[in-house]
Protein backbone atom coordinates (compact mmCIF):
# COMPACT_ATOMS: atom_id res chain seq x y z
CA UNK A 1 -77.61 -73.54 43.02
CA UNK A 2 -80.86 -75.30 41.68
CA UNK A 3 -81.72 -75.46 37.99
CA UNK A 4 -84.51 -73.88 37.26
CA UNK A 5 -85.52 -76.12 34.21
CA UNK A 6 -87.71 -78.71 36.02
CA UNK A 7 -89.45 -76.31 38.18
CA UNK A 8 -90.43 -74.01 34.89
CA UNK A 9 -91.59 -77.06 33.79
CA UNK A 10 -93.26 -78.50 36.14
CA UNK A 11 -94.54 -75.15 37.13
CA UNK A 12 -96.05 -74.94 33.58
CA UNK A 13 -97.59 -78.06 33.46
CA UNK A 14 -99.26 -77.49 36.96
CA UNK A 15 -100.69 -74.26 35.43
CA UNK A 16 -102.09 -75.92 31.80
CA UNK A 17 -103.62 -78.64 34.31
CA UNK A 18 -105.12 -76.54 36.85
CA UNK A 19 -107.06 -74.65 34.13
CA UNK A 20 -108.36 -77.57 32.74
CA UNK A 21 -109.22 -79.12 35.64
CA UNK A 22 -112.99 -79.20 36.69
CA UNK A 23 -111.60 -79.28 40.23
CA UNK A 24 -110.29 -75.97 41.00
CA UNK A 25 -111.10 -74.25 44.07
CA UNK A 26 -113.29 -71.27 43.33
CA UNK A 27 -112.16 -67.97 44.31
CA UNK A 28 -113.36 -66.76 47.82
CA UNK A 29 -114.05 -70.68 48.97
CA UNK A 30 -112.46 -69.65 52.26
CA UNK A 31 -110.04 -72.26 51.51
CA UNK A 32 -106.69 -72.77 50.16
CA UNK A 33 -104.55 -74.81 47.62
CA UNK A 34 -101.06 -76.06 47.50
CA UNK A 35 -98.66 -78.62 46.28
CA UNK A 36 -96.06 -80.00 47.70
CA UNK A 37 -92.99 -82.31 46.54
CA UNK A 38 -92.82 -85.26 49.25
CA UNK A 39 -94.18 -83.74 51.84
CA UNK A 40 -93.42 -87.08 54.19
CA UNK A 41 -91.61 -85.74 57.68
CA UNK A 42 -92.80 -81.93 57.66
CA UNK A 43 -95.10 -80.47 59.52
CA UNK A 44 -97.78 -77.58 58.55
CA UNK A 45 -98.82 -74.64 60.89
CA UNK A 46 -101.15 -71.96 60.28
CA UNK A 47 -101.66 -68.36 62.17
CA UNK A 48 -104.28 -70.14 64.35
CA UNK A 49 -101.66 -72.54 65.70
CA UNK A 50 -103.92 -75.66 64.25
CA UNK A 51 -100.88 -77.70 62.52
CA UNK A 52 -100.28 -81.27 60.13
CA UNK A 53 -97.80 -83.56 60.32
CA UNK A 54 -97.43 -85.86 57.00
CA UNK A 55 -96.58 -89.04 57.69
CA UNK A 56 -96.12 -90.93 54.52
CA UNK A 57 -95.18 -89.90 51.13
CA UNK A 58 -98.19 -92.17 49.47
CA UNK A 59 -101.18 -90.52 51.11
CA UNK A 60 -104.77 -91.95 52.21
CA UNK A 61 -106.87 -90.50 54.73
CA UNK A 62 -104.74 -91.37 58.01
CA UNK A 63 -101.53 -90.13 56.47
CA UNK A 64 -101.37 -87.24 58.74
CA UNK A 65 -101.86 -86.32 62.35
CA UNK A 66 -102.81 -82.80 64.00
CA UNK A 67 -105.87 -80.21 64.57
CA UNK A 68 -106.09 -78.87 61.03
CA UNK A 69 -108.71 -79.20 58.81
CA UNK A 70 -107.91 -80.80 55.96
CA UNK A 71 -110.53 -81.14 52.73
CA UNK A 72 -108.00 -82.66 50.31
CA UNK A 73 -105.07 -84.70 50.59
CA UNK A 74 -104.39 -86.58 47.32
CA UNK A 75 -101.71 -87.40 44.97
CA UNK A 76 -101.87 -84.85 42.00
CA UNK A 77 -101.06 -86.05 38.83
CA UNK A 78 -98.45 -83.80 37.08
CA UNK A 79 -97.50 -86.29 34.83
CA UNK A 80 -94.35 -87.03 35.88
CA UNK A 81 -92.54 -90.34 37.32
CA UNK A 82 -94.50 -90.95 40.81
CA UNK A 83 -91.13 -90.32 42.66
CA UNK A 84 -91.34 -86.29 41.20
CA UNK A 85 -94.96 -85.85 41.32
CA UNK A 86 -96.59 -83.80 44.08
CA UNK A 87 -99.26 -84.22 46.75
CA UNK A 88 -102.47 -81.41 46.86
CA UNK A 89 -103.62 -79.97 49.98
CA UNK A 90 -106.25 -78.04 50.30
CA UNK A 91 -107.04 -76.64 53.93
CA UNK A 92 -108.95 -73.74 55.61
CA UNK A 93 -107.42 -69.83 55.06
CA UNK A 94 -105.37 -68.43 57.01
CA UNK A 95 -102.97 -64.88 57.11
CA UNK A 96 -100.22 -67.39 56.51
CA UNK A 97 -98.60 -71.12 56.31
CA UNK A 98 -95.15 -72.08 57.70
CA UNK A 99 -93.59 -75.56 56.20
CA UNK A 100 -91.09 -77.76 58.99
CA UNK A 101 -89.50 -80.31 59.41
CA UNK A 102 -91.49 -82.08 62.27
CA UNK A 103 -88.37 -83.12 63.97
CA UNK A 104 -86.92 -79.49 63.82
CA UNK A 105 -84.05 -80.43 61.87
CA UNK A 106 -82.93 -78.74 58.58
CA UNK A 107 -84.96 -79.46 55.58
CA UNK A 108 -82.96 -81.29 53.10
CA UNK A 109 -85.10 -79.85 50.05
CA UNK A 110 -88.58 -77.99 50.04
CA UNK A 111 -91.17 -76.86 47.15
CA UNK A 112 -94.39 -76.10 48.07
CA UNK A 113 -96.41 -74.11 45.57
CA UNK A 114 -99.61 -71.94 46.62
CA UNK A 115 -102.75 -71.21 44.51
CA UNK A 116 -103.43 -67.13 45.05
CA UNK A 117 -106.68 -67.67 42.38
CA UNK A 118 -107.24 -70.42 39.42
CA UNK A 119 -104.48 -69.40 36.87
CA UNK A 120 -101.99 -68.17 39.20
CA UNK A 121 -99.73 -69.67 41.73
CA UNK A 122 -96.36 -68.28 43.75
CA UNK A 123 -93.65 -71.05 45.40
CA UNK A 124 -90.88 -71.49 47.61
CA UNK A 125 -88.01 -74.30 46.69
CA UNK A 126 -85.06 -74.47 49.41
CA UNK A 127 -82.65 -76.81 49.92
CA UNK A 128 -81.77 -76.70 53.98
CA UNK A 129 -83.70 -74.16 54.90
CA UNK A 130 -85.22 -74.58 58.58
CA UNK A 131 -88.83 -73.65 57.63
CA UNK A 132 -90.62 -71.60 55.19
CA UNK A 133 -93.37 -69.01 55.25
CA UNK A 134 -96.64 -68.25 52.92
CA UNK A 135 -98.21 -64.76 54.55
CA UNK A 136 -101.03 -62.92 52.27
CA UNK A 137 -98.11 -60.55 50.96
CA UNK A 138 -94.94 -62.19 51.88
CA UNK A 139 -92.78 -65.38 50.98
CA UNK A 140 -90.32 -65.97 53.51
CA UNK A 141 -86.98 -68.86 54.07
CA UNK A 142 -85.30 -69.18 57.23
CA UNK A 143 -82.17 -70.32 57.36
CA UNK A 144 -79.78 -72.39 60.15
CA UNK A 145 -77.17 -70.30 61.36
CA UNK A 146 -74.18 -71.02 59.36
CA UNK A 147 -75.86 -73.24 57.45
CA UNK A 148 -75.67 -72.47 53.09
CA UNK A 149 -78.92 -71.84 51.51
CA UNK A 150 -79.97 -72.59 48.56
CA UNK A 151 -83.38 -71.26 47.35
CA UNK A 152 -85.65 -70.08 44.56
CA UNK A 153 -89.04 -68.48 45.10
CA UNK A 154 -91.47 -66.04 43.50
CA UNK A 155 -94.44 -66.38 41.05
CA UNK A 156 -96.90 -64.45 41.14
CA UNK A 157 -97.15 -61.32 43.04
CA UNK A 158 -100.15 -60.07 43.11
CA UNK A 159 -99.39 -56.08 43.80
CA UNK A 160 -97.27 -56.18 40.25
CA UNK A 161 -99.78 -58.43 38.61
CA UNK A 162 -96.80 -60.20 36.98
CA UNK A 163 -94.94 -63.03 37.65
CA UNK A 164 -91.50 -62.69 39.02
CA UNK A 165 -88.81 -65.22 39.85
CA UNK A 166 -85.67 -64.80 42.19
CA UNK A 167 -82.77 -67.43 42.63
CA UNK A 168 -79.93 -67.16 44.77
CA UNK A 169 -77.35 -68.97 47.60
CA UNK A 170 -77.71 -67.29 51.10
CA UNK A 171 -76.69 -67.71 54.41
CA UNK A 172 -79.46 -65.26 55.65
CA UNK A 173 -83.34 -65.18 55.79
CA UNK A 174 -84.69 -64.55 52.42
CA UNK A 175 -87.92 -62.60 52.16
CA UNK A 176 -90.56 -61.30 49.50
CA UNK A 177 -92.32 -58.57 50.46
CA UNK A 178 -95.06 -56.69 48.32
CA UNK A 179 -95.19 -53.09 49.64
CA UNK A 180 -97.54 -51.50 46.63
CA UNK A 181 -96.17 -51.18 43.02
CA UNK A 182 -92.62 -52.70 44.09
CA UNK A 183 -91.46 -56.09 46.41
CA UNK A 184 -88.73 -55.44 49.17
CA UNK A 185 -86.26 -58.06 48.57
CA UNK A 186 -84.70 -58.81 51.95
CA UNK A 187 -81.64 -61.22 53.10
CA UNK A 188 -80.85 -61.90 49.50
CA UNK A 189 -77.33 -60.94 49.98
CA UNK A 190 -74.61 -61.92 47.29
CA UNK A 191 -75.51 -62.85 43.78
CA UNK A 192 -79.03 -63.51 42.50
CA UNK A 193 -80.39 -64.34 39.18
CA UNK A 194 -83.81 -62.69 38.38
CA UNK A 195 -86.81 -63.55 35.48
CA UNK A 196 -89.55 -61.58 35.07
CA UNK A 197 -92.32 -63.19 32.70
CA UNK A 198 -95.23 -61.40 30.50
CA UNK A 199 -98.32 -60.69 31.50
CA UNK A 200 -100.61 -63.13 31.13
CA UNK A 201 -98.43 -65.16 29.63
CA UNK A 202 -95.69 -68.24 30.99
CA UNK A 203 -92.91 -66.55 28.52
CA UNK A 204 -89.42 -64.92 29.91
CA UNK A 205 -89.42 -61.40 28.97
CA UNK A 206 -86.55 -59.79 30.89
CA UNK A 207 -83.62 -62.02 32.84
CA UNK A 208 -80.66 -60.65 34.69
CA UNK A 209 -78.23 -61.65 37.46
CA UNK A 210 -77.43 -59.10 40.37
CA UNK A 211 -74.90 -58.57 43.01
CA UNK A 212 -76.60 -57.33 46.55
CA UNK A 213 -74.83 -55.87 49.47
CA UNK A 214 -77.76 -54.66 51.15
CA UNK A 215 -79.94 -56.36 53.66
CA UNK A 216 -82.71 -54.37 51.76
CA UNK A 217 -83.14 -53.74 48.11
CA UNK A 218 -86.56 -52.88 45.80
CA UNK A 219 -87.40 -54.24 42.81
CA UNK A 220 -89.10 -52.25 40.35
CA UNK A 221 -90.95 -53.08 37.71
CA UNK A 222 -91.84 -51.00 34.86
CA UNK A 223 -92.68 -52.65 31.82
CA UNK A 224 -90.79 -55.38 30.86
CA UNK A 225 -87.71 -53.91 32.59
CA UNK A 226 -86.18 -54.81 36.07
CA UNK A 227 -84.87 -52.41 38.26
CA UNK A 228 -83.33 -53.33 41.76
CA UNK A 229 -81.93 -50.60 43.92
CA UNK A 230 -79.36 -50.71 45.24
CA UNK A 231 -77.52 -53.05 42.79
CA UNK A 232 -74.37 -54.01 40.61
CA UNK A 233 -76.12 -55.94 37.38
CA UNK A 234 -73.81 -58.48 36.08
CA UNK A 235 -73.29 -58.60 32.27
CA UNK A 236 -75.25 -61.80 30.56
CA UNK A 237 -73.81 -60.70 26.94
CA UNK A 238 -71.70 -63.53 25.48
CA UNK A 239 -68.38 -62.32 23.23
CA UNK A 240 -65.48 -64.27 21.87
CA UNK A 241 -63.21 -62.24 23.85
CA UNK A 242 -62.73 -60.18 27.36
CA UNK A 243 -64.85 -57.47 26.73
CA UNK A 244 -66.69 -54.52 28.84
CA UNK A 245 -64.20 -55.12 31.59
CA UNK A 246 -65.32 -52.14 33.85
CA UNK A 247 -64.19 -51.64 37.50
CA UNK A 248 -66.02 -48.91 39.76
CA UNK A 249 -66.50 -48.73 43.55
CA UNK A 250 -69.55 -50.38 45.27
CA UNK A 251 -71.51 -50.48 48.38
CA UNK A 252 -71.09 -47.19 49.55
CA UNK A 253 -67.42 -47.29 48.46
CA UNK A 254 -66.52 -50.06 50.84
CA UNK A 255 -65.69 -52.46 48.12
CA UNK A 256 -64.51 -52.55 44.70
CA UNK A 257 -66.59 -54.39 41.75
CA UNK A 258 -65.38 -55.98 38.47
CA UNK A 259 -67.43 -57.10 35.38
CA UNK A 260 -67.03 -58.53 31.71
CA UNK A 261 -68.88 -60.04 29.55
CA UNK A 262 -68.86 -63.82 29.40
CA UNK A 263 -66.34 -65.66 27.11
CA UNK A 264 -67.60 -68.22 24.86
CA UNK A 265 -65.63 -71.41 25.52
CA UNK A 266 -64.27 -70.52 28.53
CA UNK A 267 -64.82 -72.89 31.78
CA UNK A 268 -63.26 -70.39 34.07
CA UNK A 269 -61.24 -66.65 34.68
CA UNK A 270 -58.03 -65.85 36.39
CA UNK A 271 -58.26 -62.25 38.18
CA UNK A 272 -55.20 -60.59 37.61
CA UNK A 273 -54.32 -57.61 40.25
CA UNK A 274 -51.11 -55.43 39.14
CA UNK A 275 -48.58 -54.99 42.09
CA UNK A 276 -46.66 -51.70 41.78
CA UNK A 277 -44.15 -53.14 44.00
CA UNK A 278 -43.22 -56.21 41.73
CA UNK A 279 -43.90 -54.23 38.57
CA UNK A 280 -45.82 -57.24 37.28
CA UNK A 281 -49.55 -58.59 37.81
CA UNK A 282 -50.15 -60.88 40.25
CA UNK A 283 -53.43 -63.71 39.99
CA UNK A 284 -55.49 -63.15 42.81
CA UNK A 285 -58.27 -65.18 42.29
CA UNK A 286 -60.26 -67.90 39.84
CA UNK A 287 -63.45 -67.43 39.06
CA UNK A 288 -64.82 -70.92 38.21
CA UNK A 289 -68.25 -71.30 35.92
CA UNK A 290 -68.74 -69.61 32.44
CA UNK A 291 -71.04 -67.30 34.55
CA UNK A 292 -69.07 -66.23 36.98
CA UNK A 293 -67.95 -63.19 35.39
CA UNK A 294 -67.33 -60.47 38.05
CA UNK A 295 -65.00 -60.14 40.81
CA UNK A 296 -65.83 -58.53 44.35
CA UNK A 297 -63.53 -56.32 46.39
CA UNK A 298 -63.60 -56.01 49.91
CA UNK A 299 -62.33 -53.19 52.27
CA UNK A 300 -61.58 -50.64 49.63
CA UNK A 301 -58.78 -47.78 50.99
CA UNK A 302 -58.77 -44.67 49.84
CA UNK A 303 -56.07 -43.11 47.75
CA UNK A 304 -54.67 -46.57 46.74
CA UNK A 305 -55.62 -47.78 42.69
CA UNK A 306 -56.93 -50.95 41.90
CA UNK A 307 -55.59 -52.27 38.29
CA UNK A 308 -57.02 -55.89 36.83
CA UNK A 309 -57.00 -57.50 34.08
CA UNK A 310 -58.99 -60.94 33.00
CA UNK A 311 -57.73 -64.79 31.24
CA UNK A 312 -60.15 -66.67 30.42
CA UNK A 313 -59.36 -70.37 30.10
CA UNK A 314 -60.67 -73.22 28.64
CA UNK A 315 -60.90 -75.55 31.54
CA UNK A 316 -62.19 -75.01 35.12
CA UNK A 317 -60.09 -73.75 38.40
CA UNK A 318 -57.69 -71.72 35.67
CA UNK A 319 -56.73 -74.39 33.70
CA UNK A 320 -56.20 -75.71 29.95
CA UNK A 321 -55.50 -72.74 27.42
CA UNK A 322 -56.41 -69.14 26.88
CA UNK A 323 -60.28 -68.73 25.47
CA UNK A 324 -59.03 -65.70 23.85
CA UNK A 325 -56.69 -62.80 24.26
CA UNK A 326 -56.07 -61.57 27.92
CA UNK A 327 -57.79 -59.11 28.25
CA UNK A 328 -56.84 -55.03 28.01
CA UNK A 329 -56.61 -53.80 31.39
CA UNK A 330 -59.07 -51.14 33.46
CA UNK A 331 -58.09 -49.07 37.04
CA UNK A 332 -59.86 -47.34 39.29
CA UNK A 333 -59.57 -45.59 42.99
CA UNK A 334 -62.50 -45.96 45.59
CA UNK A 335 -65.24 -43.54 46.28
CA UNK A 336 -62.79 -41.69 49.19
CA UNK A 337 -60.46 -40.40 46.88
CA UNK A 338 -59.35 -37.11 46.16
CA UNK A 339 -59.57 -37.61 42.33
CA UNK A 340 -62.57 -39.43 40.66
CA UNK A 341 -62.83 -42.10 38.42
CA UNK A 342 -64.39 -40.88 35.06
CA UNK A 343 -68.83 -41.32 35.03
CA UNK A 344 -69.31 -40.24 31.36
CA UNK A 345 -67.47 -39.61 28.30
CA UNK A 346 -69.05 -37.23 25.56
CA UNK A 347 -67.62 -37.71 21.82
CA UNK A 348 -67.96 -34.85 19.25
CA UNK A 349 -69.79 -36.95 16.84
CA UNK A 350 -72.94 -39.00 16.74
CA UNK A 351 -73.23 -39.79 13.16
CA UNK A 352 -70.29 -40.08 10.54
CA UNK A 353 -70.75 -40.63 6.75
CA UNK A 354 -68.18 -40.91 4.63
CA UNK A 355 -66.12 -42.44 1.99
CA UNK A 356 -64.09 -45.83 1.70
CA UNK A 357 -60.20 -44.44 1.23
CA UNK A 358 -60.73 -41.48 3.24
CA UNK A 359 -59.63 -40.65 7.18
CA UNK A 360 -61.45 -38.29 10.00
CA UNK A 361 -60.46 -38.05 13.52
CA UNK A 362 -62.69 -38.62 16.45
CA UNK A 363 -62.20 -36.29 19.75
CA UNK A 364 -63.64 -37.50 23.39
CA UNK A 365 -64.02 -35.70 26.78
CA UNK A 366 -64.17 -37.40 29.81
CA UNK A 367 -65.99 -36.40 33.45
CA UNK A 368 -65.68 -37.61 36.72
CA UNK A 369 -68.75 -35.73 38.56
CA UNK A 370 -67.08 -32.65 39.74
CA UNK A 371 -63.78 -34.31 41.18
CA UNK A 372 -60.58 -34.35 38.86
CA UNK A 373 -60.15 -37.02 36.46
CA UNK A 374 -58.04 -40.07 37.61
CA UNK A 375 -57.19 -40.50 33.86
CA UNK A 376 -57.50 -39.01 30.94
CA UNK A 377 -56.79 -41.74 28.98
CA UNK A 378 -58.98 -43.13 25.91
CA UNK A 379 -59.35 -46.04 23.90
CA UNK A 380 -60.68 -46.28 20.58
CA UNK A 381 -62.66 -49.32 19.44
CA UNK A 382 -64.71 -50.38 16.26
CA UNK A 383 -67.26 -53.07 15.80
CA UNK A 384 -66.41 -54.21 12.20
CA UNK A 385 -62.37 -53.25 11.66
CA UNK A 386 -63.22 -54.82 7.90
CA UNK A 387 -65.57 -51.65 7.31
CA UNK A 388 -63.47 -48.86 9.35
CA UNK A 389 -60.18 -48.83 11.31
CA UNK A 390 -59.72 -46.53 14.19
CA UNK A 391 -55.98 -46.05 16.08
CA UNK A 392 -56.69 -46.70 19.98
CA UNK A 393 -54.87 -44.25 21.18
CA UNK A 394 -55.07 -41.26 18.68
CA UNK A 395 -58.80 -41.80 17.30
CA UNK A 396 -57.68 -41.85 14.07
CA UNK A 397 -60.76 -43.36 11.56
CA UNK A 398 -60.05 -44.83 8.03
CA UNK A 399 -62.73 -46.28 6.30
CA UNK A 400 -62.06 -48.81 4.52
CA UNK A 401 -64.85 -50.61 2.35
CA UNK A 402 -68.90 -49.83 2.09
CA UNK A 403 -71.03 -50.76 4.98
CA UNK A 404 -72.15 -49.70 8.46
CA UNK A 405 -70.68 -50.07 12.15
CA UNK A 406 -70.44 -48.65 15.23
CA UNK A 407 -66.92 -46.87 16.75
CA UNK A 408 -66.90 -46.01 20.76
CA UNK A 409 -64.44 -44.59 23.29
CA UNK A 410 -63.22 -46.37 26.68
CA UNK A 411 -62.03 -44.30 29.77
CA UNK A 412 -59.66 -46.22 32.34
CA UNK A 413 -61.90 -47.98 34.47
CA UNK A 414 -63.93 -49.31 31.28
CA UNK A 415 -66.82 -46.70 31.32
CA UNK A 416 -67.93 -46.58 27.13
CA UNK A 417 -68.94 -43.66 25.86
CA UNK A 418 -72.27 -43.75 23.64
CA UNK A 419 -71.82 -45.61 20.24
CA UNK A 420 -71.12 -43.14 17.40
CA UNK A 421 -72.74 -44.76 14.01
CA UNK A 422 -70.38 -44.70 11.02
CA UNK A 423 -72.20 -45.19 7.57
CA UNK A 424 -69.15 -45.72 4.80
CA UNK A 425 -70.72 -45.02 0.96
């Protein structure tokens, strides 16, 4: 997958250089802007069929062939090394562009960025994708058949007036659409990683990493916060342990989904599935990449239970030693089954004060959304054991010295309850 560092950068820079330029294309011109990264071998077409083919990387007048009108075609100075830098284009409007490969073949990479007014701009950067689209509300990739593709694309969308950007690998056509006060996100099947900036502003205010299954989803944007429907969001918090190891159906109840938080230090996690047959748990998979923290489940069956538990080592492809502890473990039945896995857990306290030297026990109730239980099992945790001790099977609290902390409840598949605050005087 592409790093995203350059193009922020570069992205940036373009910005702080287009505003200071005296050269910007005023709004409603009747013409449009773009940049492109070595454009040498593709080929430009708009709605009216009128098309460029760039011959040369170093342009001068005569570097390009075809029935489009072209008012610019320069070198832009980004100030990077010549071999980075980009080339401006600025042609007629149209309802839309589509970037080729003159040749037809696979473009090896792509990033093409278009001006919508003179602060903001919205891009497309592919690696082998067979062409790519600019339409007046819609960013589009195709890919080859069969071919891997590797793509990030966004900026800004003008129905949101924000600035969103979307990264992913796909083997499918990848689309933007803006539909009103949401974009359809289409194609963008598998994992993608998501930034959404500030207003105004070239600043990161909310980042998250998804897992599609749907050819479909919406993303939603309401304040500073991302929603994409349907979804499975991906945990970005970083512990020094397995942690938040939850396991619930997904997709319908076709598949089975596993999360944790990432483990600092480790390089890579073994996916242990337990066997009821061997009495034992069997590895079933390596997840390589400190980020790669979540495990997907095909063809779920109904009335069978899925039980995992996580290692985290130090090295990739499940090598070197353990990060930390393995990991407690979480199980859980698909969607189909006659008994449900628990949805919520309700504790009878919020708030607890009391004294160092002095015990109280916590109660929890668990519901699985009007199906029985699966398991009424509980575990107790506590985020400072210095400050107050809690048995994790009894929810038994001592406190132990002054201070505050936070004590929660876990069902079997890793659902937490709310955090109940604990002040010891």
């Amino acid at each position: 997958m592409f790093k995203r560092g350059i193009f922020k950068v570069l992205l940036a820079m373009i910005l702080v250089a287009i505003t200071c330029s005296t050269s910007t294309i005023a709004k409603g011109s009747g013409k449009d802007r773009f940049l492109i990264l070595d454009p040498s071998g593709i080929m430009l077409k708009n709605a009216e069929n009128e098309f460029i083919k760039f011959k040369d990387p170093f342009y001068e007048n005569d570097d390009y062939e075809g029935s489009m009108r072209v008012y610019a075609l320069n070198d832009y100075d980004d100030g990077y090394a010549e071999e980075t830098g980009q080339t401006e284009l600025i042609v007629d409007k149209s309802k839309s562009f589509t970037f080729s490969r003159s040749d037809g073949n696979v473009m090896n990479k792509i990033f093409v960025e278009q001006f919508v007014d003179g602060k903001h701009t919205r891009y497309i950067n592919a690696e082998q994708a067979m062409s790519v689209k600019f339409d007046d509300n819609r960013l589009f990739i195709e890919a080859e058949p069969g071919t891997t593709l590797d793509y990030s694309f966004g900026g800004y969308i003008t129905a949101l007036q924000r600035e969103i950007w979307i990264t992913g690998i796909s083997k499918n056509d990848v689309s933007v659409v803006s539909t009103g006060q949401w974009i359809d996100l289409r194609g963008a099947l598998g994992k993608i990683e998501v930034e959404l900036l500030k207003k105004n502003k070239n600043e990161v205010v909310n980042k998250g990493i998804y897992y599609i299954y749907n050819n479909e989803v919406k993303v939603k944007i309401n304040g500073n916060r991302i929603d994409i429907t349907p979804s499975i969001r991906i945990p970005s918090k970083r512990a020094f342990s397995v942690t938040n190891l939850y396991l619930r159906p997904a997709n319908n109840g076709k598949n089975m989904f596993l999360t944790w938080n990432k483990v600092k230090g480790a390089k890579s996690y073994i996916v242990y599935k337990y066997s009821p047959v061997k009495n034992e748990y069997v590895k079933v998979a390596i997840r390589n990449n400190y980020n790669a923290n979540y495990y997907n489940i095909p063809n779920a069956q109904n009335n069978i239970g899925y039980k995992y538990k996580i290692v985290a080592k130090t090295k990739a492809k499940g090598k070197g030693e353990k990060a930390c502890k393995e990991s407690y473990p979480v199980w859980a039945v698909s969607a189909g089954n006659t008994k449900g896995n628990v949805t919520s857990i309700t504790t009878n306290r919020k708030k607890v004060t009391g004294k160092a030297g002095k015990n109280i026990r916590l109660k929890a109730k668990v519901n699985a959304k009007g199906k029985r239980v699966l398991s009424k099992t509980i575990r107790w945790y506590s985020s400072n054991k210095k400050i107050v001790a809690v048995n994790k099977k009894t929810g038994k609290v001592e406190f132990k010295k002054k201070g505050k902390c936070y004590i929660w409840a876990k069902a079997h598949n890793g659902k937490n309850s709310k955090r109940i605050k604990i002040n010891v005087k």
